[in-house]
Protein backbone atom coordinates (compact mmCIF):
# COMPACT_ATOMS: atom_id res chain seq x y z
CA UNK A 1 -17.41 1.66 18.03
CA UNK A 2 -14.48 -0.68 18.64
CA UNK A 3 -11.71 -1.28 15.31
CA UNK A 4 -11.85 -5.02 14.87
CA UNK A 5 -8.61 -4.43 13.15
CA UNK A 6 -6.75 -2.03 15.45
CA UNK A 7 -4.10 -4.46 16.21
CA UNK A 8 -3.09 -5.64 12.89
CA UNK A 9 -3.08 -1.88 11.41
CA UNK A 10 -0.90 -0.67 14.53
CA UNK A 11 1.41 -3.74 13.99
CA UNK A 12 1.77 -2.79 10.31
CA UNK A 13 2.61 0.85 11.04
CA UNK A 14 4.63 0.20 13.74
CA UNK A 15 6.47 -2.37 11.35
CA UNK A 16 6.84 0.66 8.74
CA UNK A 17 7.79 3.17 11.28
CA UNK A 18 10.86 1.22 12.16
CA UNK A 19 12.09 -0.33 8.90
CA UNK A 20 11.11 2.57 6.65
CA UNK A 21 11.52 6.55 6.19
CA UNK A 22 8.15 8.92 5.66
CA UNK A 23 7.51 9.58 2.03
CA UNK A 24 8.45 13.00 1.31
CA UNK A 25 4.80 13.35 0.30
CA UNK A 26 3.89 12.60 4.66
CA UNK A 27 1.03 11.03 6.13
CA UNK A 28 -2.33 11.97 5.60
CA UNK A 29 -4.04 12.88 8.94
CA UNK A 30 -5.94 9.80 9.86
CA UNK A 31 -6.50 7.84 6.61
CA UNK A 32 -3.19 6.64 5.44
CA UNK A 33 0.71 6.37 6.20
CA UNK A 34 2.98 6.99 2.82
CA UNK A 35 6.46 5.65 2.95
CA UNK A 36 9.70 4.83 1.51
CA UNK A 37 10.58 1.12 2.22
CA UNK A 38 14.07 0.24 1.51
CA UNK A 39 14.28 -2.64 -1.01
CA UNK A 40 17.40 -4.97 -0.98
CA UNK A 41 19.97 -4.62 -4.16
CA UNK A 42 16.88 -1.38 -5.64
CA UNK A 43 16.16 1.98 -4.80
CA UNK A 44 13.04 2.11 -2.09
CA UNK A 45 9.50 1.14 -3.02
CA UNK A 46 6.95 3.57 -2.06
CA UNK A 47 3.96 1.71 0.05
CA UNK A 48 1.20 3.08 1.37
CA UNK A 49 -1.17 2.01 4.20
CA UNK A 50 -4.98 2.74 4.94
CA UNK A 51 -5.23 2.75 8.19
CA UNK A 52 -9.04 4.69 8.43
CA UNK A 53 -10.79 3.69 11.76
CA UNK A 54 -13.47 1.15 11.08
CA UNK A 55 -11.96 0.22 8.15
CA UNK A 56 -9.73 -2.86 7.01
CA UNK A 57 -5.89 -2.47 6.84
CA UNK A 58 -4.73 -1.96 2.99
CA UNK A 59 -1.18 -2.25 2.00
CA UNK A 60 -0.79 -0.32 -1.15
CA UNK A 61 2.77 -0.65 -3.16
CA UNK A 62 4.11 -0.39 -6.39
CA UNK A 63 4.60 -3.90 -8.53
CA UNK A 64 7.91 -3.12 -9.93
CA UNK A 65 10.39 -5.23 -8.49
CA UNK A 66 7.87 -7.08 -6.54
CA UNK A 67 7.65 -11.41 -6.98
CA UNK A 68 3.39 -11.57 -6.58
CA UNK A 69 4.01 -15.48 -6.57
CA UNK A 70 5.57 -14.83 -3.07
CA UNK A 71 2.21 -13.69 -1.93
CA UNK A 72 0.07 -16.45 -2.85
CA UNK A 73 -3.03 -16.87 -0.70
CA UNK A 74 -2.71 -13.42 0.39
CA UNK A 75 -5.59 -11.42 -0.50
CA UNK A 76 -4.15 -8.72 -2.93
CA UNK A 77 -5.06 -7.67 -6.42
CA UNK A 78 -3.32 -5.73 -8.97
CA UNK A 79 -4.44 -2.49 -10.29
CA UNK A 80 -2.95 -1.16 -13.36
CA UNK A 81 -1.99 2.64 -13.84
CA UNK A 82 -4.33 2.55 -16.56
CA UNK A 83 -6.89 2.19 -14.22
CA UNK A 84 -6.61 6.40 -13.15
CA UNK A 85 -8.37 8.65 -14.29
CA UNK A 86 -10.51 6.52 -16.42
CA UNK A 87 -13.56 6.39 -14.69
CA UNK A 88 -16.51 9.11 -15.15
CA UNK A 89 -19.18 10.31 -12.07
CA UNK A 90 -22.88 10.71 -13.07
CA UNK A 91 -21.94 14.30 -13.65
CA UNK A 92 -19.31 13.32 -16.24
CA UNK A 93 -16.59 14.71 -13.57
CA UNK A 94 -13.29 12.34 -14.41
CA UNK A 95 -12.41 9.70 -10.95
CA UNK A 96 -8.88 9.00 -9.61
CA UNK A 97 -9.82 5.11 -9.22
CA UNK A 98 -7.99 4.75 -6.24
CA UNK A 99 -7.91 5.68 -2.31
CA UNK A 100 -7.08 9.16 -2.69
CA UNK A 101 -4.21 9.24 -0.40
CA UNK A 102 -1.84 7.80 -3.40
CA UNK A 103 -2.15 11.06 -5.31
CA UNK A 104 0.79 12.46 -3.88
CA UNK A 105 2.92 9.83 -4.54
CA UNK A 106 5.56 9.93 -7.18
CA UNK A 107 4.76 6.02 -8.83
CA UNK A 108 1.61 4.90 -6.49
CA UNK A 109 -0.01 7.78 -7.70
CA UNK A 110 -0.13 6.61 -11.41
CA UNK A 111 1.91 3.79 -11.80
CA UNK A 112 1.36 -0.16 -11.69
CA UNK A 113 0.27 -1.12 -7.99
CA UNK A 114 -1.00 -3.96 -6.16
CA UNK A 115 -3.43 -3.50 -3.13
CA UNK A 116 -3.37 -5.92 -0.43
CA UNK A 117 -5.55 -6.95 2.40
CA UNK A 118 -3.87 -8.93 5.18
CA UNK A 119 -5.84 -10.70 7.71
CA UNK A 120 -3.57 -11.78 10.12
CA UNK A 121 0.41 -10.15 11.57
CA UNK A 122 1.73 -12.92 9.70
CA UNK A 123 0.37 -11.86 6.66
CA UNK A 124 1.25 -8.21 7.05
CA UNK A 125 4.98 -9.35 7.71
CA UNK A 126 5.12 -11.64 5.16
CA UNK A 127 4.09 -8.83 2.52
CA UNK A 128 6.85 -5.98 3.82
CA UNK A 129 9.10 -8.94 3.52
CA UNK A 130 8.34 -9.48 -0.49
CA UNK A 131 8.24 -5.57 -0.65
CA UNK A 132 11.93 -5.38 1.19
CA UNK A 133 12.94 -7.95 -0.77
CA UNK A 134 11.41 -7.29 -3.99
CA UNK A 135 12.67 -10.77 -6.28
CA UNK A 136 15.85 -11.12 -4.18
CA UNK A 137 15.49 -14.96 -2.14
């Protein structure tokens, strides 16, 4: 089976690779990319990708810092910290609530995020741009 969205997940890590230094936490196998992205004027925001054959591209960041408005019409939705560990299985066994590669991460794992979906390059540059840039024009 053929990734519909090889290209725009390759463009996204090759984006990252460049502008970007590995989280300390590194990469999950094939899954997911963690990274420190370098934030204009604030210490680096940690982002994660999904990049799981078959599977659509998912930009994962923290919110602090980060101007949402800049993002309209974006696909993206927030998801609280609250949001961990809230969740019970049929067994009663307590849920992370989100893609498991963000439990190593210092703030992603826990913390405020915001999980986007980008459908086109333009829309996966336009989003490391508001990450990079954080509320700095």
């Amino acid at each position: 089976m053929t990734d519909p969205q090889a290209a725009l997940k390759a463009h996204c890590e090759a984006r990252l690779n460049r502008e970007a230094a590995v989280h300390t936490a590194g990469h999950q196998n094939v899954h997911a990319r963690r990274y420190l992205l370098p934030r204009k004027g604030r210490g680096p925001i940690e982002v994660a990708i999904i990049i799981k054959p078959d599977s659509i591209l998912q930009i994962w960041s923290e919110t602090n810092g980060v101007d949402l408005s800049k993002v309209a019409g974006i696909k993206h939705r927030k998801r609280p910290g609250s949001e961990t560990y809230m969740t019970k299985n049929a067994r009663g066994d307590i849920l992370y609530g989100r893609h498991s590669a963000l439990k190593t991460l210092d703030r992603l794992h826990r913390g405020d995020a915001v999980r986007f979906v980008p459908e086109t390059i333009g829309e996966v540059d336009r989003i490391l741009d508001v990450l990079a840039h954080g509320s700095v024009p």
